[in-house]
PDB file of N, CA and C in Angstrom:
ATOM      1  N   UNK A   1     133.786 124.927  99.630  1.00  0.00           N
ATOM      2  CA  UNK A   1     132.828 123.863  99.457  1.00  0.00           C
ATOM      3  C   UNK A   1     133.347 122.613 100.135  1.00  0.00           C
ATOM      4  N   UNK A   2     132.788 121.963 100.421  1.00  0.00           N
ATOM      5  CA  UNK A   2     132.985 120.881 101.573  1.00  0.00           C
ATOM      6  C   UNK A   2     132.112 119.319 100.488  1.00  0.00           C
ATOM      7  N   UNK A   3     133.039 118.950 101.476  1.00  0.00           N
ATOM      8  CA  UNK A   3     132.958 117.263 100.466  1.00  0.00           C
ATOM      9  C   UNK A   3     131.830 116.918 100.974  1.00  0.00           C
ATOM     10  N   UNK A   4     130.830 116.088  99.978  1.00  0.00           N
ATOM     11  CA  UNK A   4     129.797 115.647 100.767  1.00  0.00           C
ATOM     12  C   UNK A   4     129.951 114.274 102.003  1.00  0.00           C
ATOM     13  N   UNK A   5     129.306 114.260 102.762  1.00  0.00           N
ATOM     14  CA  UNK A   5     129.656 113.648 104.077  1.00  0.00           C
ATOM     15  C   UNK A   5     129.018 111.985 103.853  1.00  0.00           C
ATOM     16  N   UNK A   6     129.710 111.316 104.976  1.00  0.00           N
ATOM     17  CA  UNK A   6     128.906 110.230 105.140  1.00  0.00           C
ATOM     18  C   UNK A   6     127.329 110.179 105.129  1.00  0.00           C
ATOM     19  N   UNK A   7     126.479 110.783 105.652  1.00  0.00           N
ATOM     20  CA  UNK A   7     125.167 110.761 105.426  1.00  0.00           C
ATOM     21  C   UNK A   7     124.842 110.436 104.182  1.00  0.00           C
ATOM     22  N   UNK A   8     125.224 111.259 102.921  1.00  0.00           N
ATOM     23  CA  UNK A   8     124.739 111.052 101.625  1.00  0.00           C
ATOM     24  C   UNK A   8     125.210 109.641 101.457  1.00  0.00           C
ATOM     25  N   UNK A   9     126.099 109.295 101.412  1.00  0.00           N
ATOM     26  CA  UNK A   9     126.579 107.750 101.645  1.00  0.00           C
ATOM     27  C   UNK A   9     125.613 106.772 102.240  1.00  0.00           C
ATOM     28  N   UNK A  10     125.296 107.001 103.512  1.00  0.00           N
ATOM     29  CA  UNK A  10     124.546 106.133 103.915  1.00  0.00           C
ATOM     30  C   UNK A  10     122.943 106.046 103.554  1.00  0.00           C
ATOM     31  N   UNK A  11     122.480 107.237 103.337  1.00  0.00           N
ATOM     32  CA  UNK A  11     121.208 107.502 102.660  1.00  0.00           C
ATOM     33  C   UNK A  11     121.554 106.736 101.272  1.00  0.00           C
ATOM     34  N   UNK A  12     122.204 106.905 100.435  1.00  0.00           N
ATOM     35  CA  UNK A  12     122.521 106.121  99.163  1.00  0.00           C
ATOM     36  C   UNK A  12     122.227 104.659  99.346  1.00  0.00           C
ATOM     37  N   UNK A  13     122.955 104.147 100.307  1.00  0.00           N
ATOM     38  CA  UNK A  13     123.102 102.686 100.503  1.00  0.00           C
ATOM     39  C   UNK A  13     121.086 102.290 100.820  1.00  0.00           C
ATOM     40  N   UNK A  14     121.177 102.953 102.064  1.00  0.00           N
ATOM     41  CA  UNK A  14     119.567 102.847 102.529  1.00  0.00           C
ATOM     42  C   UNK A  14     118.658 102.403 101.040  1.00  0.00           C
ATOM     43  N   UNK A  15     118.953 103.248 100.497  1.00  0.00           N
ATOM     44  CA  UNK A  15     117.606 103.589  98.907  1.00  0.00           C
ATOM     45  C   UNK A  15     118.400 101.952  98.116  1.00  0.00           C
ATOM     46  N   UNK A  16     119.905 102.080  98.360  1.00  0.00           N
ATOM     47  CA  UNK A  16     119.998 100.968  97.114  1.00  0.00           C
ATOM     48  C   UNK A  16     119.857  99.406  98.072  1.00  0.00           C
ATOM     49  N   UNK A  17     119.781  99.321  99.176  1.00  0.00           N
ATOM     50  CA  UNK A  17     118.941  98.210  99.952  1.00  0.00           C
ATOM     51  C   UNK A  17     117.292  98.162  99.753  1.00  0.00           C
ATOM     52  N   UNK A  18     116.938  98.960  99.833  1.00  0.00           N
ATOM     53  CA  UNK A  18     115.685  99.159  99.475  1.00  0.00           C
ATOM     54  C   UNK A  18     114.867  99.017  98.773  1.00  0.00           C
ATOM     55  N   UNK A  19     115.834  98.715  97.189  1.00  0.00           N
ATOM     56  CA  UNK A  19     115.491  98.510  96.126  1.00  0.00           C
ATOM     57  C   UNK A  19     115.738  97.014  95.514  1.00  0.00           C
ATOM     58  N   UNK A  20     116.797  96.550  96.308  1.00  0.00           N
ATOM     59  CA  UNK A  20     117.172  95.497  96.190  1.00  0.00           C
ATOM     60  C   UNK A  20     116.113  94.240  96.793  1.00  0.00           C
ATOM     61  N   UNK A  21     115.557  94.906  97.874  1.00  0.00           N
ATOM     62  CA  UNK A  21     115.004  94.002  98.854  1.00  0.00           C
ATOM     63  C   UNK A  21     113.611  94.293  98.123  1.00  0.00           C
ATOM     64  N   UNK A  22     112.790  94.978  97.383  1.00  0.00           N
ATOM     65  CA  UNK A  22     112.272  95.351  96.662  1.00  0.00           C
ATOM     66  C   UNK A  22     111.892  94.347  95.604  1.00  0.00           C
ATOM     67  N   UNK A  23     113.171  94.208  94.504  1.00  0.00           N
ATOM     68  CA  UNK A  23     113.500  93.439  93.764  1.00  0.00           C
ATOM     69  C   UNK A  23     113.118  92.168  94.298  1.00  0.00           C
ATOM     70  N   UNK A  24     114.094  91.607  94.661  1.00  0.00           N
ATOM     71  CA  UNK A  24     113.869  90.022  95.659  1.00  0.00           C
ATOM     72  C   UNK A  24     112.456  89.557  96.027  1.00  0.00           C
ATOM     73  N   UNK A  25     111.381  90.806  96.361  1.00  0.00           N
ATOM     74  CA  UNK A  25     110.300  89.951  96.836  1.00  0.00           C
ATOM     75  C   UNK A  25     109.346  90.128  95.798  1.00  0.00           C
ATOM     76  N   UNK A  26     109.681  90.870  94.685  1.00  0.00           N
ATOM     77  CA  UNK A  26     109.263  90.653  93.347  1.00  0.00           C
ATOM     78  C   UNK A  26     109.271  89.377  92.691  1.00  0.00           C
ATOM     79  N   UNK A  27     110.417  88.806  92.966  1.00  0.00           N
ATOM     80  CA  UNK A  27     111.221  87.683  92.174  1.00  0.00           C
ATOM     81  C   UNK A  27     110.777  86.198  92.716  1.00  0.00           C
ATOM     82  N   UNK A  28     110.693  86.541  94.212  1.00  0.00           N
ATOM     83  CA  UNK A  28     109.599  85.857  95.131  1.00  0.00           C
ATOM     84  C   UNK A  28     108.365  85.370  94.365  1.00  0.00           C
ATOM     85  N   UNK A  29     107.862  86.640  94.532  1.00  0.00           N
ATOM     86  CA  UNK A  29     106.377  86.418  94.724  1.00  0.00           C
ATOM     87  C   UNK A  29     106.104  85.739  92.868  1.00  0.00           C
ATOM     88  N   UNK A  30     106.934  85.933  91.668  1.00  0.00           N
ATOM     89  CA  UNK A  30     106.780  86.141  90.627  1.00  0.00           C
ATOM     90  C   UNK A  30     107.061  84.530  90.697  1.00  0.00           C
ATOM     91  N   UNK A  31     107.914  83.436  91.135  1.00  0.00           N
ATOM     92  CA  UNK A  31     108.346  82.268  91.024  1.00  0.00           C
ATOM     93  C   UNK A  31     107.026  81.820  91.794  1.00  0.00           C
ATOM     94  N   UNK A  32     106.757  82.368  93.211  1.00  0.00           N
ATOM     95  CA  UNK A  32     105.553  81.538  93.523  1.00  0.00           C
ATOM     96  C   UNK A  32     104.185  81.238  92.409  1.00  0.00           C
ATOM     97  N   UNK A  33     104.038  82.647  91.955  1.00  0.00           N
ATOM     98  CA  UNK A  33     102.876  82.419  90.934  1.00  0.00           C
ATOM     99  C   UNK A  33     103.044  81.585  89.980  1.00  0.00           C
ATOM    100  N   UNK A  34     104.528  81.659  89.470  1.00  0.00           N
ATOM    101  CA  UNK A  34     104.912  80.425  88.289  1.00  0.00           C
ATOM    102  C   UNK A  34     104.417  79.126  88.835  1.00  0.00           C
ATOM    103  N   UNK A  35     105.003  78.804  89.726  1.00  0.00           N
ATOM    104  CA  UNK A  35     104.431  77.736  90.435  1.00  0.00           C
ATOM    105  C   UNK A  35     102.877  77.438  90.545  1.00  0.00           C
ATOM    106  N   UNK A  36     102.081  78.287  90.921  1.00  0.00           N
ATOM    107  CA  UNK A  36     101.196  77.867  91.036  1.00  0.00           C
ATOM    108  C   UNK A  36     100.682  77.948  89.775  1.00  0.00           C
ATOM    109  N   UNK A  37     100.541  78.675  88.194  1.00  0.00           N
ATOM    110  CA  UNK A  37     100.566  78.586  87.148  1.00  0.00           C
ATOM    111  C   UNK A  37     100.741  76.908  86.479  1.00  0.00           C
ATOM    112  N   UNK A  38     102.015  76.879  87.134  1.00  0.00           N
ATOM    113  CA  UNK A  38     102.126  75.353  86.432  1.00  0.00           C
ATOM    114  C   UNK A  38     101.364  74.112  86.985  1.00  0.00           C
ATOM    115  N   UNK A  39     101.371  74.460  88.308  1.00  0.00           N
ATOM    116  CA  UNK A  39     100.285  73.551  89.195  1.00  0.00           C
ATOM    117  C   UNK A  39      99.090  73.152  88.271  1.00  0.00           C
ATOM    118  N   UNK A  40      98.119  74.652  88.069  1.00  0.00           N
ATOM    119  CA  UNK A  40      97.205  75.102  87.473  1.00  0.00           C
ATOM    120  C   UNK A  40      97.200  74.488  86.206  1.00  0.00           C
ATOM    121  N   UNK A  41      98.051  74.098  85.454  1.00  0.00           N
ATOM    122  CA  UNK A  41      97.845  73.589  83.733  1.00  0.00           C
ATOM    123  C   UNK A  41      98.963  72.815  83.862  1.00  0.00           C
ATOM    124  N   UNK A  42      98.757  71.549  84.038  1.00  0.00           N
ATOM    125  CA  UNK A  42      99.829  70.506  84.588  1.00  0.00           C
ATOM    126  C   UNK A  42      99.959  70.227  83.041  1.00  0.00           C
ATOM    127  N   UNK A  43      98.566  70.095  82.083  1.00  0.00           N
ATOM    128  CA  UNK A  43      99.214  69.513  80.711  1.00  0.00           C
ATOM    129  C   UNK A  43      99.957  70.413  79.739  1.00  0.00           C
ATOM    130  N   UNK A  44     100.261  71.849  80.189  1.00  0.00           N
ATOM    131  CA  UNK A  44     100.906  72.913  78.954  1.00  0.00           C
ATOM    132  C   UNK A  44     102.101  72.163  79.193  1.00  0.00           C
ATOM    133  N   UNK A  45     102.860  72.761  78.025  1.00  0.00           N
ATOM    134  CA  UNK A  45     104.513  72.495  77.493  1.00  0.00           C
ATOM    135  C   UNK A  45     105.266  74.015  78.160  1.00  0.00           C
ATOM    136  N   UNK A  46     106.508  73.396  78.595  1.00  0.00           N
ATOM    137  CA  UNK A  46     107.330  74.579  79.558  1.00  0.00           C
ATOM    138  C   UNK A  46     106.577  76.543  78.564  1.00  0.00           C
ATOM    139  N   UNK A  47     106.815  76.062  77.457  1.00  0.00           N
ATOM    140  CA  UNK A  47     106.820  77.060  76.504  1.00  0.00           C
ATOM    141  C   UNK A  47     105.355  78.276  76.721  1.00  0.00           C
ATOM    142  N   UNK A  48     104.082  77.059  76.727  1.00  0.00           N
ATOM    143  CA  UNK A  48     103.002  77.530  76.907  1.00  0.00           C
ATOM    144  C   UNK A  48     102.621  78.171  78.625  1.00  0.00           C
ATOM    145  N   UNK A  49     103.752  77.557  79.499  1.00  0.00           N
ATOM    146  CA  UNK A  49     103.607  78.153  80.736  1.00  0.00           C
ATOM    147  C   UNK A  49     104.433  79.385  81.182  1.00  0.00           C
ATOM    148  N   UNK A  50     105.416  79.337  80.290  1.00  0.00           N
ATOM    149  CA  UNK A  50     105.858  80.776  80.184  1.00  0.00           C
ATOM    150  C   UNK A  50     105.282  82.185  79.713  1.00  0.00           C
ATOM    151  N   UNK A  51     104.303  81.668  78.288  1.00  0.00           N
ATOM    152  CA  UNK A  51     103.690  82.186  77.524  1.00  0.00           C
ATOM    153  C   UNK A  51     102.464  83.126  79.083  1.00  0.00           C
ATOM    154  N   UNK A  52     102.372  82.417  79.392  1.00  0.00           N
ATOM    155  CA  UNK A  52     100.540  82.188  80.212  1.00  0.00           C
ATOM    156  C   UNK A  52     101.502  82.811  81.841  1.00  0.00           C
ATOM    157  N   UNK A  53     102.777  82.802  81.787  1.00  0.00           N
ATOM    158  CA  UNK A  53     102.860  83.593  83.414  1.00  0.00           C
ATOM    159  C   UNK A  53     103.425  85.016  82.455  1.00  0.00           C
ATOM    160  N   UNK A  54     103.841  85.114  81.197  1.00  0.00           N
ATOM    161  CA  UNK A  54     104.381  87.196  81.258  1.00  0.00           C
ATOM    162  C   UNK A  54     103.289  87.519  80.812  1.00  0.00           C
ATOM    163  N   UNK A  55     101.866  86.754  80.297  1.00  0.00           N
ATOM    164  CA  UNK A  55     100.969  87.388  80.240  1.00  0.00           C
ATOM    165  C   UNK A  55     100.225  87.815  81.517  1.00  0.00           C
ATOM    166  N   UNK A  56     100.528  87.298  82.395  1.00  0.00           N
ATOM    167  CA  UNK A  56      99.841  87.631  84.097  1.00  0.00           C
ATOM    168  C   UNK A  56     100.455  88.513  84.475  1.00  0.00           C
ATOM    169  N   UNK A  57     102.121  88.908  84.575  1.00  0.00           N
ATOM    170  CA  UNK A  57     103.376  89.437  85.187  1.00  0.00           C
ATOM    171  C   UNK A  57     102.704  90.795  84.659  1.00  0.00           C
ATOM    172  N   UNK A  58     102.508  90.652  82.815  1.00  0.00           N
ATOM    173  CA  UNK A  58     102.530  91.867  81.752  1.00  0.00           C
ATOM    174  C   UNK A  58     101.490  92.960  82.814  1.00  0.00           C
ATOM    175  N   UNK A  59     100.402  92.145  82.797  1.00  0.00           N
ATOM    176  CA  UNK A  59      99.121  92.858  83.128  1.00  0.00           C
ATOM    177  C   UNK A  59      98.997  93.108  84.971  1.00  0.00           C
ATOM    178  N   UNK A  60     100.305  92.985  85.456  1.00  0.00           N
ATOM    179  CA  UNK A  60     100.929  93.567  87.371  1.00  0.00           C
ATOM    180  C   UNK A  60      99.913  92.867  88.595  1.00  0.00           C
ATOM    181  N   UNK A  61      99.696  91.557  87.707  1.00  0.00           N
ATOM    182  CA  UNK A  61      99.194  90.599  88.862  1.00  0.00           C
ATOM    183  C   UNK A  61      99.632  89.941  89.458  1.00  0.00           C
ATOM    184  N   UNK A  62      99.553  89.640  90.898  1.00  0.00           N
ATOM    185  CA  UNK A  62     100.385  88.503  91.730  1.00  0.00           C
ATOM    186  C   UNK A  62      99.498  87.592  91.899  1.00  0.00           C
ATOM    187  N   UNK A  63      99.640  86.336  91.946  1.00  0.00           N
ATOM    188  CA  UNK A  63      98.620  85.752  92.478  1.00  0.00           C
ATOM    189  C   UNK A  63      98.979  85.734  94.702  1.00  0.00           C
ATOM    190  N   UNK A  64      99.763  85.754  94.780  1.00  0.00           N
ATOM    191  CA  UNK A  64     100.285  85.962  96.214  1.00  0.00           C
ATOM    192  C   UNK A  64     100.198  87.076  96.559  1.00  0.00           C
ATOM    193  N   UNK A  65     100.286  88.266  95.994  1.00  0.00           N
ATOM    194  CA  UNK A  65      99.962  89.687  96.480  1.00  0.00           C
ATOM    195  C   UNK A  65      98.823  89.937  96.637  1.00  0.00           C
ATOM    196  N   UNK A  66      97.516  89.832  95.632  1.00  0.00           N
ATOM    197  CA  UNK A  66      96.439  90.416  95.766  1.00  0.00           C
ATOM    198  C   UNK A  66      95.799  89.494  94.824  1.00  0.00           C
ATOM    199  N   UNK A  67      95.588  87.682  94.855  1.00  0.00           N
ATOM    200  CA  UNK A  67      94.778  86.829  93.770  1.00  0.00           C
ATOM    201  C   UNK A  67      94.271  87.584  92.683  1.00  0.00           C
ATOM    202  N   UNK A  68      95.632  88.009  92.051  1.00  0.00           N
ATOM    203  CA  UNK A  68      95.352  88.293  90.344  1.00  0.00           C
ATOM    204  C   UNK A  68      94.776  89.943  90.083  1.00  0.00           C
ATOM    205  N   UNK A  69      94.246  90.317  91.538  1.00  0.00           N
ATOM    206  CA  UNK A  69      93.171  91.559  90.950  1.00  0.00           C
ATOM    207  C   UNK A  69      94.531  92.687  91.590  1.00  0.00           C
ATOM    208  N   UNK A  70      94.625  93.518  90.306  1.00  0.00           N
ATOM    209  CA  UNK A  70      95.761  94.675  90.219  1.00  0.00           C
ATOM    210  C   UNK A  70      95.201  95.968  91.060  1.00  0.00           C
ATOM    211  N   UNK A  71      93.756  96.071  91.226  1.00  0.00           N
ATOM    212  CA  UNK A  71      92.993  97.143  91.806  1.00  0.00           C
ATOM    213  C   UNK A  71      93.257  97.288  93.606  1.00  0.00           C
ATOM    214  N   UNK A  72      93.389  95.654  93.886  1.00  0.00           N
ATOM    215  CA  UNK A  72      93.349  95.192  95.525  1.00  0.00           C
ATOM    216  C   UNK A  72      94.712  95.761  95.741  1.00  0.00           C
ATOM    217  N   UNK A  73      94.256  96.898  97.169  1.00  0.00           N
ATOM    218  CA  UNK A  73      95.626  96.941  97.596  1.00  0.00           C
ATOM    219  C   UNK A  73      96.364  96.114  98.046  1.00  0.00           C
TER     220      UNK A  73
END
């Protein structure tokens, strides 16, 4: 039996870049919407704008990906 080779290695790395970069434009796009959230209700308290973006996040809306609608590719 033979050791597994660099390939599996580099295929590994590939998938865990992938996921990372993945991540990141999640994290992106999730701060932009905060932003515009808070824009949006300038008079809530930090608390109530948190409340009001994991209820958007909860339900897999971006407002930068697809304005809110989860159906739009």
């Amino acid at each position: 039996m033979q050791p597994a080779g660099p390939a599996a290695v580099v295929d590994d790395f590939a998938d865990k870049m992938r996921a990372a970069k993945h991540v990141r434009r999640i994290r992106d796009m999730q701060e932009w919407d905060y932003e515009w959230i808070r824009l949006a209700n300038p008079g809530k308290s930090h608390r109530e704008l948190n409340e009001i973006a994991n209820a958007h996040f909860a339900r897999g809306r971006s407002i930068g990906i697809n304005y809110g609608d989860p159906s739009v590719p």
